[in-house]
Structures are given as structure tokens and as C-alpha cells.
PDB file of N, CA and C in Angstrom:
ATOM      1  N   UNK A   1      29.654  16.331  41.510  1.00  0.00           N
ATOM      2  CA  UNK A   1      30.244  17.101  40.435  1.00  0.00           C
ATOM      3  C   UNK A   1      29.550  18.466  40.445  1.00  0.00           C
ATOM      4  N   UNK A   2      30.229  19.339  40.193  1.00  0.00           N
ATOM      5  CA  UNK A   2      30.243  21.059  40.821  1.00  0.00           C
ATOM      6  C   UNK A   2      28.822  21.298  39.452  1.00  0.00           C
ATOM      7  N   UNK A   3      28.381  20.897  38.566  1.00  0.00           N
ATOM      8  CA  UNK A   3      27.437  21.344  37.257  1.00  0.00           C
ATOM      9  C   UNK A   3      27.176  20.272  37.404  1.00  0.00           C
ATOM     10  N   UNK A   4      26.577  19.635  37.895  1.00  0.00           N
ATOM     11  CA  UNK A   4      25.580  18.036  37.632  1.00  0.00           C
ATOM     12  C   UNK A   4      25.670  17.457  36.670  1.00  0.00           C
ATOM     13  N   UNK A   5      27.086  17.371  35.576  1.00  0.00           N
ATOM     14  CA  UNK A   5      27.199  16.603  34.535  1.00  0.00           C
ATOM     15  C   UNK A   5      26.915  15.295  34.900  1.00  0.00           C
ATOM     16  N   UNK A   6      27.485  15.125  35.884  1.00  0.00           N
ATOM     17  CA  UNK A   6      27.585  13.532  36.109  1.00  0.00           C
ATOM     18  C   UNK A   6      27.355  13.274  37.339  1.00  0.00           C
ATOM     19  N   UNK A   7      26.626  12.074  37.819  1.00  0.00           N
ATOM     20  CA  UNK A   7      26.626  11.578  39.411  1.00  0.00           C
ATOM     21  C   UNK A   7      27.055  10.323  39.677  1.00  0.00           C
ATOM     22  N   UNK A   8      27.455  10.477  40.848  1.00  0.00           N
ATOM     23  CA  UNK A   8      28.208   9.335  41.982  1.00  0.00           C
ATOM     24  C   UNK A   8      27.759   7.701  41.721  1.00  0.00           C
ATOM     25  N   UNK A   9      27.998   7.542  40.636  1.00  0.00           N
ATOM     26  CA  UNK A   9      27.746   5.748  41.109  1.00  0.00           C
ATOM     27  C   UNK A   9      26.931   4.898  42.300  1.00  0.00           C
ATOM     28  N   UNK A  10      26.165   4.612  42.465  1.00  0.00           N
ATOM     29  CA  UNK A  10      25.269   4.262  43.581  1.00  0.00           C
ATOM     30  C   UNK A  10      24.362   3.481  42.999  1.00  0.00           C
ATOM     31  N   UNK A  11      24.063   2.148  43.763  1.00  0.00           N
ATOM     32  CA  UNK A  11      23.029   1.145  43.403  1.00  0.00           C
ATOM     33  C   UNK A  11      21.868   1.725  43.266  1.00  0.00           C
ATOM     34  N   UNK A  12      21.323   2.675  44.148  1.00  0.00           N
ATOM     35  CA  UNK A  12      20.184   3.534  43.206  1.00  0.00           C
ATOM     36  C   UNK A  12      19.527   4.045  42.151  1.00  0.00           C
ATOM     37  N   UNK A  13      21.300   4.779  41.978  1.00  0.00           N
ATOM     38  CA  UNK A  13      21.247   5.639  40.631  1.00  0.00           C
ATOM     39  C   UNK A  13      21.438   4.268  39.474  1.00  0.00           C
ATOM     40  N   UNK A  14      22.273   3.269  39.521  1.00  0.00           N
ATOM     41  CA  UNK A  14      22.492   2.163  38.833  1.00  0.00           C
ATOM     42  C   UNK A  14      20.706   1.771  38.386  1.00  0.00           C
ATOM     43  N   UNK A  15      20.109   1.323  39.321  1.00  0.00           N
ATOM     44  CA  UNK A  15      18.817   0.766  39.273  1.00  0.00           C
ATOM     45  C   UNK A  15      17.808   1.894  38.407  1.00  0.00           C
ATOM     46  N   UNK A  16      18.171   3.183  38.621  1.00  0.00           N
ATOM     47  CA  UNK A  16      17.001   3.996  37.786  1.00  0.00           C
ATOM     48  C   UNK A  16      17.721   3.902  36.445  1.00  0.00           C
ATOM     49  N   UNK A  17      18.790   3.798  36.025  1.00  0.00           N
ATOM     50  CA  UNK A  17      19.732   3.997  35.103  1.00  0.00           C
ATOM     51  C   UNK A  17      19.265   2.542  34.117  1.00  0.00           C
ATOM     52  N   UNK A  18      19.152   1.469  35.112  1.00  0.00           N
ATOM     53  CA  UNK A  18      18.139   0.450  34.124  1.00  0.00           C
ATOM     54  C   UNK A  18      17.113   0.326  34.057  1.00  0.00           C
ATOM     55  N   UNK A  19      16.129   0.952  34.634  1.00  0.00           N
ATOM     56  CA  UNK A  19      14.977   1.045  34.366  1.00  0.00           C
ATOM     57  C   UNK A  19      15.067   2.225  33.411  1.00  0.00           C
ATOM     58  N   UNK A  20      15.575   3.037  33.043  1.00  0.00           N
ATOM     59  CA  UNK A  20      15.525   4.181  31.990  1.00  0.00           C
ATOM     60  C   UNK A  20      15.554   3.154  30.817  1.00  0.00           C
ATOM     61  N   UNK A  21      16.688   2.582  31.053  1.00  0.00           N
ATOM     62  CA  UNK A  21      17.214   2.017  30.044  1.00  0.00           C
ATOM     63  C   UNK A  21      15.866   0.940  29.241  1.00  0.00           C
ATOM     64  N   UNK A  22      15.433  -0.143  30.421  1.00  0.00           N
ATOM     65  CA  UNK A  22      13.936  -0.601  29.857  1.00  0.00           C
ATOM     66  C   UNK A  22      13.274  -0.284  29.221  1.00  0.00           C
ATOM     67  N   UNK A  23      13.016   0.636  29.991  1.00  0.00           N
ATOM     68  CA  UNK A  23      11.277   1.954  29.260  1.00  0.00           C
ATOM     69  C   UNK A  23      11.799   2.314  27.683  1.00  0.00           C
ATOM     70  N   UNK A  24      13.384   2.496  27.182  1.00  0.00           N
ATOM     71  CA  UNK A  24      13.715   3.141  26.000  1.00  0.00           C
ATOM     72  C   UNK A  24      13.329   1.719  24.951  1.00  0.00           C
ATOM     73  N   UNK A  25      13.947   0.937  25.689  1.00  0.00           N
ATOM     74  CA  UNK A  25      13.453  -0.108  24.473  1.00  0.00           C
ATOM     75  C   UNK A  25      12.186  -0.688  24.425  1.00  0.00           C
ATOM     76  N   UNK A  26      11.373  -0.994  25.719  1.00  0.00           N
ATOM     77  CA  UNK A  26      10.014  -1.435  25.394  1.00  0.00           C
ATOM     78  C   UNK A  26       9.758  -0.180  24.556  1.00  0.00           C
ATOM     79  N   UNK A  27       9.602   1.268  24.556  1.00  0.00           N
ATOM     80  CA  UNK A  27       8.821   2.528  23.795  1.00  0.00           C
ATOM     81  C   UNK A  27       9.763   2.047  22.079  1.00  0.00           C
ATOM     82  N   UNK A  28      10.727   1.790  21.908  1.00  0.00           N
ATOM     83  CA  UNK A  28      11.083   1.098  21.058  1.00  0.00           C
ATOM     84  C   UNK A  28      10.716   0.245  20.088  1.00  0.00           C
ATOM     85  N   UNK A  29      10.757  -0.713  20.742  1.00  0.00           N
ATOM     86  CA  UNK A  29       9.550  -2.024  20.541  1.00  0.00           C
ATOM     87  C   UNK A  29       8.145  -1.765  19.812  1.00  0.00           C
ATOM     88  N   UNK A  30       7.548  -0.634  20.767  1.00  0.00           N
ATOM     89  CA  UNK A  30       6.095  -0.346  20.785  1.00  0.00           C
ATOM     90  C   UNK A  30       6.154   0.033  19.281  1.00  0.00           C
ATOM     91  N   UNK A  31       6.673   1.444  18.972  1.00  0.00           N
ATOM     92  CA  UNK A  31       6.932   2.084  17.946  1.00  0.00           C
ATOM     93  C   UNK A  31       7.162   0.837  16.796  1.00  0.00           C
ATOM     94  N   UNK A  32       8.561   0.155  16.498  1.00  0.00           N
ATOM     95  CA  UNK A  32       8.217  -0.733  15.337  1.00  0.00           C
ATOM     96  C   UNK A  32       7.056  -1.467  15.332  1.00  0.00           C
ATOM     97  N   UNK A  33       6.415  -1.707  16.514  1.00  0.00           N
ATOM     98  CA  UNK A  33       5.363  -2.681  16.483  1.00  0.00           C
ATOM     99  C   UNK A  33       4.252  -2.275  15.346  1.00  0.00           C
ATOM    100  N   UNK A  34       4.367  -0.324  15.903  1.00  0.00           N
ATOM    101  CA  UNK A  34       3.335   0.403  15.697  1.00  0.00           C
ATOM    102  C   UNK A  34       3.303   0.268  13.740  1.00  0.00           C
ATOM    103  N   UNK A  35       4.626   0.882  13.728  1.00  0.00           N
ATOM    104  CA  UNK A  35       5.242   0.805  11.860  1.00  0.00           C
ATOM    105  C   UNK A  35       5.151  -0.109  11.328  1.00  0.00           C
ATOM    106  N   UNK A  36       4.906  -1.422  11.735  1.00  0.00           N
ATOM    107  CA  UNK A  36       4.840  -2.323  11.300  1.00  0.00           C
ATOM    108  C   UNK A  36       3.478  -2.970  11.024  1.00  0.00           C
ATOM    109  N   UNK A  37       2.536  -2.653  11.505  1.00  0.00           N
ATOM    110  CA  UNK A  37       1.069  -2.601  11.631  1.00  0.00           C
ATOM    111  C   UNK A  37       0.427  -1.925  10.474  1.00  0.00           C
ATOM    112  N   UNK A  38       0.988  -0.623  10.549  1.00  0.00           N
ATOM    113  CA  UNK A  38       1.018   0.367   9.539  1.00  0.00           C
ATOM    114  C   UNK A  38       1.283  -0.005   7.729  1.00  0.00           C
ATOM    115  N   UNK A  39       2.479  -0.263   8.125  1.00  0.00           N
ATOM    116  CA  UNK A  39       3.186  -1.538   7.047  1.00  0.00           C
ATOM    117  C   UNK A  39       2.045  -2.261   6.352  1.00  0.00           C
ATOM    118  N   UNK A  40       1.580  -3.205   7.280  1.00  0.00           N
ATOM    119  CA  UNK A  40       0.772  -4.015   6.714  1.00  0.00           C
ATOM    120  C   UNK A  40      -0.564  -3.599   6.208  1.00  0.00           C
ATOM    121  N   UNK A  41      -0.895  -2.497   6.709  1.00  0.00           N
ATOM    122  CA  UNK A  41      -2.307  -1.731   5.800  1.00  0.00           C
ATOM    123  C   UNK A  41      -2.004  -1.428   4.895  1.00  0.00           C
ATOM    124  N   UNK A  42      -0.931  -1.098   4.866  1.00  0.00           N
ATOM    125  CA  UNK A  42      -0.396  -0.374   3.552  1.00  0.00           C
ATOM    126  C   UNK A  42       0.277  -1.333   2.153  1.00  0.00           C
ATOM    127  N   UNK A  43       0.120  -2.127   2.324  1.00  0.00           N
ATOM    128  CA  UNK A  43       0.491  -3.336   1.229  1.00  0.00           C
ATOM    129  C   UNK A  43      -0.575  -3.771   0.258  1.00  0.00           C
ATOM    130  N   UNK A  44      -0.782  -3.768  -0.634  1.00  0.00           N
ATOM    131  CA  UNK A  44      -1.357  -3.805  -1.495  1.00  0.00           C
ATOM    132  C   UNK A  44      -2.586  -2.789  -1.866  1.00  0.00           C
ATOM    133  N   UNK A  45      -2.420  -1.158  -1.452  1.00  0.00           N
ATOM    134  CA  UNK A  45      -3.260  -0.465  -1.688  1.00  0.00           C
ATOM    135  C   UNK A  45      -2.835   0.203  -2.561  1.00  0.00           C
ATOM    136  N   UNK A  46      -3.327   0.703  -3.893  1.00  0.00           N
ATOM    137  CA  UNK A  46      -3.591   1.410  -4.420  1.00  0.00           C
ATOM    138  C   UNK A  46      -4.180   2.812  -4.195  1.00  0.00           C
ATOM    139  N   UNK A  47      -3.127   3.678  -3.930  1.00  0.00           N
ATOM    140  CA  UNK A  47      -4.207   5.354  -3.731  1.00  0.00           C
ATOM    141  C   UNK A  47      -4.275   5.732  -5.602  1.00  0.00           C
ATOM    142  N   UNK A  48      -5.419   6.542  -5.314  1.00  0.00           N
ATOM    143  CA  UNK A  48      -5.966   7.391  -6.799  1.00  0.00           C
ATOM    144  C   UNK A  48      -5.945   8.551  -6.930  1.00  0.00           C
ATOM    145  N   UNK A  49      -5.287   9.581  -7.766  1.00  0.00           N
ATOM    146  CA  UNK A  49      -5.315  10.902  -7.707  1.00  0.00           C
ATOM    147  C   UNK A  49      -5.343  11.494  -9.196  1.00  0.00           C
ATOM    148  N   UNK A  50      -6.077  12.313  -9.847  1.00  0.00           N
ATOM    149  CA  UNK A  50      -6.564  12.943 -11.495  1.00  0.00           C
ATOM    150  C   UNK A  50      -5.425  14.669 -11.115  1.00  0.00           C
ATOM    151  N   UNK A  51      -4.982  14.383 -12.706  1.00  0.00           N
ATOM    152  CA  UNK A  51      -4.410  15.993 -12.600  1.00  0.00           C
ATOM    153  C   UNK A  51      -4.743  16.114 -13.638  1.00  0.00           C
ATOM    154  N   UNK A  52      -4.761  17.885 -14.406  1.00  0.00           N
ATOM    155  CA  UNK A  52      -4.558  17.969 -15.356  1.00  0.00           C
ATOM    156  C   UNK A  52      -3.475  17.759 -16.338  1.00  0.00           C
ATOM    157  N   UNK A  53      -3.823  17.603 -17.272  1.00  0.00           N
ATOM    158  CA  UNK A  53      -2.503  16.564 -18.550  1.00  0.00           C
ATOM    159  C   UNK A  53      -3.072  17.058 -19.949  1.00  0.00           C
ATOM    160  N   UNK A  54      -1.848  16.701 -20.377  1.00  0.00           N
ATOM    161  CA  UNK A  54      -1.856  16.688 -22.519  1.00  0.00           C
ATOM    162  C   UNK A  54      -2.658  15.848 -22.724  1.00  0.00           C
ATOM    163  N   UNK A  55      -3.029  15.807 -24.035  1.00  0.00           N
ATOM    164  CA  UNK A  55      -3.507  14.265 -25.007  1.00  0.00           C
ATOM    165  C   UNK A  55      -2.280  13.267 -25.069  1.00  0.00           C
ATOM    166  N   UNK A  56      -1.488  14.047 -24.589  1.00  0.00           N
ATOM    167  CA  UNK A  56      -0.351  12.672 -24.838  1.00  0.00           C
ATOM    168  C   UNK A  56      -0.160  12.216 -23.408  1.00  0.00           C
ATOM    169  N   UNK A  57      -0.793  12.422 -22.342  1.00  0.00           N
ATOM    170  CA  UNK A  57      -0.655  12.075 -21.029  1.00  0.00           C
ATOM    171  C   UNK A  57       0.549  12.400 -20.212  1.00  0.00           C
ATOM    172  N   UNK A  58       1.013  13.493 -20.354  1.00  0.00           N
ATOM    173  CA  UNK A  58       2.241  14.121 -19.871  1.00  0.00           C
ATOM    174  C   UNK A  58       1.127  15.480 -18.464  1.00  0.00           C
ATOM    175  N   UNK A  59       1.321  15.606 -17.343  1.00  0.00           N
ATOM    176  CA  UNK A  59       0.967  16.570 -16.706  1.00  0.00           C
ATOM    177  C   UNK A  59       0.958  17.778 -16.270  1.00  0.00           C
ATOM    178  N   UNK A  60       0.069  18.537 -16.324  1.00  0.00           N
ATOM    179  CA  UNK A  60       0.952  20.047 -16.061  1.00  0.00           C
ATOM    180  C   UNK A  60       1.097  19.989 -14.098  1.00  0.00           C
ATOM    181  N   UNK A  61       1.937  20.245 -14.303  1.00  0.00           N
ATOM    182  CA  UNK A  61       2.671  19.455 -12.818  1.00  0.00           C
ATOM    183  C   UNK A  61       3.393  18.744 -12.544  1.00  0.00           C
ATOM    184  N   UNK A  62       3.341  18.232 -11.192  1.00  0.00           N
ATOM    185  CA  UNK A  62       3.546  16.734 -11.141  1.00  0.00           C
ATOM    186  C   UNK A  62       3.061  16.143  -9.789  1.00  0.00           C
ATOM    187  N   UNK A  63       3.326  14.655  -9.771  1.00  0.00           N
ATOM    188  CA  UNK A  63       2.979  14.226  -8.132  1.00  0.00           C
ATOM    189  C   UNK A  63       4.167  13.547  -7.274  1.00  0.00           C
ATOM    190  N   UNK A  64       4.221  14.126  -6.288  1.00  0.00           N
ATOM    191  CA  UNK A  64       5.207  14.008  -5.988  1.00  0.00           C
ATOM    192  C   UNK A  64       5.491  13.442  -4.308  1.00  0.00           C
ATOM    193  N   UNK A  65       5.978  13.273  -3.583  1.00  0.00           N
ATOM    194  CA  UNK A  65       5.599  13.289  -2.190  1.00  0.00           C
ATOM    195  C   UNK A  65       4.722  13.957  -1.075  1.00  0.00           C
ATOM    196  N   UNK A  66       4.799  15.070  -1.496  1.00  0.00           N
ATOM    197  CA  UNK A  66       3.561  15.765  -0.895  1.00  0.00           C
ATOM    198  C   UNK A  66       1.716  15.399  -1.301  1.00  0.00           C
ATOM    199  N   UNK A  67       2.050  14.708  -2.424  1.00  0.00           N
ATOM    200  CA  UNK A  67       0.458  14.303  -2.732  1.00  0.00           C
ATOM    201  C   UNK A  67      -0.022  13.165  -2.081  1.00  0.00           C
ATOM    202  N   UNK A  68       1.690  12.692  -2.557  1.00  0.00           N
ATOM    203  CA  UNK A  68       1.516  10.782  -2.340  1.00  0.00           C
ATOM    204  C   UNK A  68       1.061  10.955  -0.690  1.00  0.00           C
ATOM    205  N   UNK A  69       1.723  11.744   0.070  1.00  0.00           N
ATOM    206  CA  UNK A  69       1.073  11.851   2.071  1.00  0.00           C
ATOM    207  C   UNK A  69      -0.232  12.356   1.835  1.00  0.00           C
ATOM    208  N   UNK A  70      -0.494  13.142   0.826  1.00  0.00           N
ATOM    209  CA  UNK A  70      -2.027  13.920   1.089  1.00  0.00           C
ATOM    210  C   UNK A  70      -3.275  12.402   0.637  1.00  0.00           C
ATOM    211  N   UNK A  71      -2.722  11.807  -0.405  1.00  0.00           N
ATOM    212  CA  UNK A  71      -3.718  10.783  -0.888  1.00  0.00           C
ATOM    213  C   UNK A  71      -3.923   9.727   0.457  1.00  0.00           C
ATOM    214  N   UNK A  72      -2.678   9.558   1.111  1.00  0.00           N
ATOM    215  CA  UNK A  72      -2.406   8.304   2.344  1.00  0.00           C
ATOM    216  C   UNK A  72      -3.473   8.690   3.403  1.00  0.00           C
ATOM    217  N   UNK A  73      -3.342  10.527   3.517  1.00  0.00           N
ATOM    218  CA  UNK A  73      -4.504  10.857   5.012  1.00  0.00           C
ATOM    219  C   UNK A  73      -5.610  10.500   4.547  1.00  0.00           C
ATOM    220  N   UNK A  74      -6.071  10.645   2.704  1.00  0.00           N
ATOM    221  CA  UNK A  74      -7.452  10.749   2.706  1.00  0.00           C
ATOM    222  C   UNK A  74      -8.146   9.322   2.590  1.00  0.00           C
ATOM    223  N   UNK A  75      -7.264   9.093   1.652  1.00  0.00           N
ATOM    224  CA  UNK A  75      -7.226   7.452   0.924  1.00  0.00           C
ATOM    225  C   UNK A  75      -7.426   6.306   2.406  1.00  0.00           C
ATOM    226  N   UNK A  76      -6.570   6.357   2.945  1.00  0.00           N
ATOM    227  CA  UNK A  76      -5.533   5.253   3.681  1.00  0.00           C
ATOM    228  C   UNK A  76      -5.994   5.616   5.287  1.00  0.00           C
ATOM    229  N   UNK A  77      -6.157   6.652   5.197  1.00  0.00           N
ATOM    230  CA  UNK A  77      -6.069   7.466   6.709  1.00  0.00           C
ATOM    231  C   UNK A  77      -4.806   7.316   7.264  1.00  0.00           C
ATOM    232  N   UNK A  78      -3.904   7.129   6.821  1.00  0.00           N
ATOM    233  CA  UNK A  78      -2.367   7.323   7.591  1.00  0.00           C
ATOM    234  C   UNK A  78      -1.788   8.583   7.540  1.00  0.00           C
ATOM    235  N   UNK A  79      -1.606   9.119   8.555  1.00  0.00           N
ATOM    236  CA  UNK A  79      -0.651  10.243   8.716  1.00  0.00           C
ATOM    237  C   UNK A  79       0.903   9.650   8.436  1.00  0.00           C
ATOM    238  N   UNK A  80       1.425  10.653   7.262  1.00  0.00           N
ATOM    239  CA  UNK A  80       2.737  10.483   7.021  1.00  0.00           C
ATOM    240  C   UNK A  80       3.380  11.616   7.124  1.00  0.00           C
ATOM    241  N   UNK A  81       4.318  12.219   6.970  1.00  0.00           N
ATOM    242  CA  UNK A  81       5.300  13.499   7.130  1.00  0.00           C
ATOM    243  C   UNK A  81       5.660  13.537   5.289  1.00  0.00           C
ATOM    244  N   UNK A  82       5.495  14.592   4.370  1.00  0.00           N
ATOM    245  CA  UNK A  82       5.848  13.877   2.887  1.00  0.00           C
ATOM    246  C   UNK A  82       7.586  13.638   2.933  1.00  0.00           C
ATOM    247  N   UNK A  83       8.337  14.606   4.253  1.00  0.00           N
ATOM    248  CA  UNK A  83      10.053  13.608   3.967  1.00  0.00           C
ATOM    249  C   UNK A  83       9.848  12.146   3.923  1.00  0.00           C
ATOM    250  N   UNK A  84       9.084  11.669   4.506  1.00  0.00           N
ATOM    251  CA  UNK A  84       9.076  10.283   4.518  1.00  0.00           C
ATOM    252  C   UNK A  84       9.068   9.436   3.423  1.00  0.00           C
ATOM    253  N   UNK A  85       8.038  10.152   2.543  1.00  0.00           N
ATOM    254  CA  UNK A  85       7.519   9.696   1.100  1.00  0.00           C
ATOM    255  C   UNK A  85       9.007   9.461   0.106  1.00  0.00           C
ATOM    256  N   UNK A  86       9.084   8.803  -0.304  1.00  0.00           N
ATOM    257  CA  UNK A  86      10.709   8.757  -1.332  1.00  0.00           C
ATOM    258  C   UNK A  86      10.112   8.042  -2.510  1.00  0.00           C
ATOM    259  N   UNK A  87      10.294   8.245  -3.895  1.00  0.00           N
ATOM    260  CA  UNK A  87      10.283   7.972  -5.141  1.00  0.00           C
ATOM    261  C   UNK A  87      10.202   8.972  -6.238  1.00  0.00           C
ATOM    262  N   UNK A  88      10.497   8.578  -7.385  1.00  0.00           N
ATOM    263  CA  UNK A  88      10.317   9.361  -8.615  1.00  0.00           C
ATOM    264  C   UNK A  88       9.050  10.522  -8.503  1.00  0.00           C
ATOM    265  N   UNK A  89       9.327  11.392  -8.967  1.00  0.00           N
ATOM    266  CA  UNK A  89       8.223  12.206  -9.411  1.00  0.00           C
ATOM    267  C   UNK A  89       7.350  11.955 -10.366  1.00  0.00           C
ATOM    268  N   UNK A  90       5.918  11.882 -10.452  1.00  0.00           N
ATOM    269  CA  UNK A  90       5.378  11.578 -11.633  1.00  0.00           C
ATOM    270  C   UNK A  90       4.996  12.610 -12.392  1.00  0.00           C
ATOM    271  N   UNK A  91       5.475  12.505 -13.532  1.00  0.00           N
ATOM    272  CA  UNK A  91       4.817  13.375 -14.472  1.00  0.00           C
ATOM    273  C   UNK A  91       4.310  13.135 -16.158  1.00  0.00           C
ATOM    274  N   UNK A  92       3.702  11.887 -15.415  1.00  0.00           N
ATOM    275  CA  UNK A  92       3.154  10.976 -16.424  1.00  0.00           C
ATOM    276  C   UNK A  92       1.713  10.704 -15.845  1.00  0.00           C
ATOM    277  N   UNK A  93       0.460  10.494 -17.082  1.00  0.00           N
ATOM    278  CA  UNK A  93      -0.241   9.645 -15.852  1.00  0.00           C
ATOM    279  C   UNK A  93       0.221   7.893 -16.161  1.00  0.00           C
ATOM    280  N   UNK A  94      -0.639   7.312 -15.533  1.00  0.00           N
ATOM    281  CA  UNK A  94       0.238   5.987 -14.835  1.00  0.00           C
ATOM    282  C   UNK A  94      -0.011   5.609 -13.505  1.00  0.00           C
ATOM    283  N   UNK A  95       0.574   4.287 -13.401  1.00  0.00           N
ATOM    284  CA  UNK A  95       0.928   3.620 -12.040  1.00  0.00           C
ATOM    285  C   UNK A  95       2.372   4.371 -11.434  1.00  0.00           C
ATOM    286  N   UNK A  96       2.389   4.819 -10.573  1.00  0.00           N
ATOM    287  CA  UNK A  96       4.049   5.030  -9.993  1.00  0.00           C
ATOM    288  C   UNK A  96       4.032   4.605  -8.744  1.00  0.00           C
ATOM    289  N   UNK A  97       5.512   3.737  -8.189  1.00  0.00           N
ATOM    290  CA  UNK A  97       5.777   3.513  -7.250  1.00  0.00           C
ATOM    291  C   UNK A  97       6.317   4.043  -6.298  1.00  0.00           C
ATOM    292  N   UNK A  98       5.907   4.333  -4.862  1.00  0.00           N
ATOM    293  CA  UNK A  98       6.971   4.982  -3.772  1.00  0.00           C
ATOM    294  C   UNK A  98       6.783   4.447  -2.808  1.00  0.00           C
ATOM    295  N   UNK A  99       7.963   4.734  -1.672  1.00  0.00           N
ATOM    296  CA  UNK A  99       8.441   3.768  -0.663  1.00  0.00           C
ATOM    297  C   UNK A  99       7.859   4.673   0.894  1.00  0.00           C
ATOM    298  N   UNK A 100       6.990   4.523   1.552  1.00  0.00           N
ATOM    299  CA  UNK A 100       7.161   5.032   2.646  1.00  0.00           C
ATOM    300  C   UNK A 100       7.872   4.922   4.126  1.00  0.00           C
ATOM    301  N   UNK A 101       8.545   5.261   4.491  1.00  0.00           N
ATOM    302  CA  UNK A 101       9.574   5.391   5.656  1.00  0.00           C
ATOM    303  C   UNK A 101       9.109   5.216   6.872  1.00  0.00           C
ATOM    304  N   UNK A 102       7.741   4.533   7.831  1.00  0.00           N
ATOM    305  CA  UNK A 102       7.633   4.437   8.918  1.00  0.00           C
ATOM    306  C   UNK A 102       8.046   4.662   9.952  1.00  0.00           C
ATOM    307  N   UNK A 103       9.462   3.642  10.109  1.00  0.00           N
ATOM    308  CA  UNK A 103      10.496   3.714  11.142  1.00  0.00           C
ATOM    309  C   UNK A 103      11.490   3.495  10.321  1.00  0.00           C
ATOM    310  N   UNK A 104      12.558   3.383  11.109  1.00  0.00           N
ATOM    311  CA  UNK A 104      14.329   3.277  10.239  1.00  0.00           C
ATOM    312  C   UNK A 104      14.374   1.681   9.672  1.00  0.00           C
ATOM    313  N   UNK A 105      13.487   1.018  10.251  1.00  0.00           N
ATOM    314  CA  UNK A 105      13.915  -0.621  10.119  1.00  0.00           C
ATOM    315  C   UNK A 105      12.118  -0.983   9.293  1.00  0.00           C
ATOM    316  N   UNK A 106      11.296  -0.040   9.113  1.00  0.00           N
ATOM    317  CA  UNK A 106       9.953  -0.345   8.449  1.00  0.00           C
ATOM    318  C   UNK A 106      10.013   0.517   7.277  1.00  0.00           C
ATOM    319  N   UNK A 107       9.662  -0.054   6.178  1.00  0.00           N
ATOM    320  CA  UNK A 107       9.116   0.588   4.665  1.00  0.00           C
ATOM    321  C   UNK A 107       7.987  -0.021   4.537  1.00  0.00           C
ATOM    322  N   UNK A 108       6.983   0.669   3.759  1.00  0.00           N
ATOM    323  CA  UNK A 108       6.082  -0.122   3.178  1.00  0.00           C
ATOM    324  C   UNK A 108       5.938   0.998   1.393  1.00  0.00           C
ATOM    325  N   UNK A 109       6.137  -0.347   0.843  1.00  0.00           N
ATOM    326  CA  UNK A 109       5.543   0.567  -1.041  1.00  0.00           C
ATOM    327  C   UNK A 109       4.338   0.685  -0.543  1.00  0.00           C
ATOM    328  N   UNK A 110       4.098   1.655  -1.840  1.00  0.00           N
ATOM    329  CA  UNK A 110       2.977   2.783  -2.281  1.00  0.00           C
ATOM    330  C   UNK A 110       2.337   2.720  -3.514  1.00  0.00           C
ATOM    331  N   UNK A 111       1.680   2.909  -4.350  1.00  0.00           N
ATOM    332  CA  UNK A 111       1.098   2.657  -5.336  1.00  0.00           C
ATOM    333  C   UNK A 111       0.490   3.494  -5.330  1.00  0.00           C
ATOM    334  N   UNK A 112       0.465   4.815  -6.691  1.00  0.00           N
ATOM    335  CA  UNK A 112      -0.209   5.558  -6.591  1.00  0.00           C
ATOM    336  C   UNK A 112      -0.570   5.244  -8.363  1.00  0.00           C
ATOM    337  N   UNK A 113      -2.180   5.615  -8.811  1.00  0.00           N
ATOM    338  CA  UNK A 113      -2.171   5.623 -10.169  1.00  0.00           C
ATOM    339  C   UNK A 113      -2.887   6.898 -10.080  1.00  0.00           C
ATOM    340  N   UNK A 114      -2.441   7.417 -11.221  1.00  0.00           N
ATOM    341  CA  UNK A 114      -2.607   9.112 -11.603  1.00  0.00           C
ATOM    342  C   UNK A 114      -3.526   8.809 -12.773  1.00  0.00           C
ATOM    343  N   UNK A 115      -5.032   9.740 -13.107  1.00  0.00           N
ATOM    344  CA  UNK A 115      -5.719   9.827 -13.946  1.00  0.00           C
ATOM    345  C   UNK A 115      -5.810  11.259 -14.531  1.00  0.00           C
ATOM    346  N   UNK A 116      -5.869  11.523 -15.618  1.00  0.00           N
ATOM    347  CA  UNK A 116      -6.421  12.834 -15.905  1.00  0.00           C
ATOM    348  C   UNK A 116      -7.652  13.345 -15.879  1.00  0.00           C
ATOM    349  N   UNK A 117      -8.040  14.949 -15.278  1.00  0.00           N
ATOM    350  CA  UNK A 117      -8.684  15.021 -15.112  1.00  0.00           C
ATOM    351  C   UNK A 117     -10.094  15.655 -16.174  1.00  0.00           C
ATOM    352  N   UNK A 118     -11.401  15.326 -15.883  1.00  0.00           N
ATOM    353  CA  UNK A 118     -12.207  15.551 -17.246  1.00  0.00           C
ATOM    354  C   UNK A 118     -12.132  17.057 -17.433  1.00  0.00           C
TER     355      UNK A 118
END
């Protein structure tokens, strides 16, 4: 083919064409293996983070996904991306829950409790 879109059918090209194909799903594999590992550190932890707040416990701010990844590197040591991070915003202090996104087929909840700060 005149632009190398496409090539000639050949037990060769067939044979690299499944071995491509292998390597995509073992690296596949690896990856949920990896999220899933991840997963499991991440289950029943509690991260901790103080903001400033009212007497009535309302925050000037809030916490939001970008904290919830910043508490995970420091807390947890997991590198997360904060798109990953998904839940309510807090702007309470409190327990709040969020879901982190690993892989497409891995979540693990989050637990963050917010204190005010002295």
C-alpha cells in the first residue's frame, strides 16, 4: 500500500500482530493488578487535614479533590492525579467521603476527616 496504512497479510506479520496483541493485555493485567494493590492500601484509611472555620464549623474554603490527592501523597504515599479524586466538596468540618479512580474497573473510598485549625 502506496502510504503504509496497511500491510500484506503474511504469517509473519500475523505472528507479530499476536504477540502485540499479548504484550497489550499482559501490560493490562499488570496495571489492574497494580490498582488493585493500591485499592487495598487504601481501604480503611483515614487521611487528616485542619482548615480554618467558624464557631459553627463551616470553613473558609473548602476541601476538595485537590487536597483529598495532596493528603494521599503525604498521608498514604499514593500518587493520584486530583481528576481522579470524585466526591462532594467539603465545607464542613467532619468525616467526608470520596471515591478514588485507579483504573476504569478499580475504585477505592477515601475518608478524609477535616479539623479546624487552632
Amino acid at each position: 500500500v502506496p502510504k503504509g496504512l496497511a500491510v500484506v497479510a503474511t504469517a509473519g506479520i500475523a505472528a507479530q500482530s499476536e504477540a502485540m496483541q499479548r504484550k497489550r493485555v499482559m501490560q493490562a493485567t499488570e496495571e489492574r493488578a497494580d490498582a488493585e494493590t493500591v485499592a487495598d492500601r487504601l481501604k480503611g484509611t483515614v487521611l487528616t487535614t485542619s482548615m480554618k472555620a467558624s464557631d459553627e464549623g463551616r470553613l473558609y474554603g473548602s476541601v476538595g479533590s485537590a487536597e483529598v490527592a495532596k493528603a494521599l501523597v503525604e498521608q498514604a504515599g499514593v500518587t493520584v492525579d486530583r481528576q481522579l479524586v470524585e466526591g462532594e466538596v467539603a465545607k464542613e468540618i467532619g468525616t467526608h467521603e470520596f471515591t478514588v479512580h485507579l483504573h476504569p474497573e478499580v475504585t477505592a473510598p477515601v475518608t478524609i476527616e477535616v479539623t479546624a485549625e487552632d
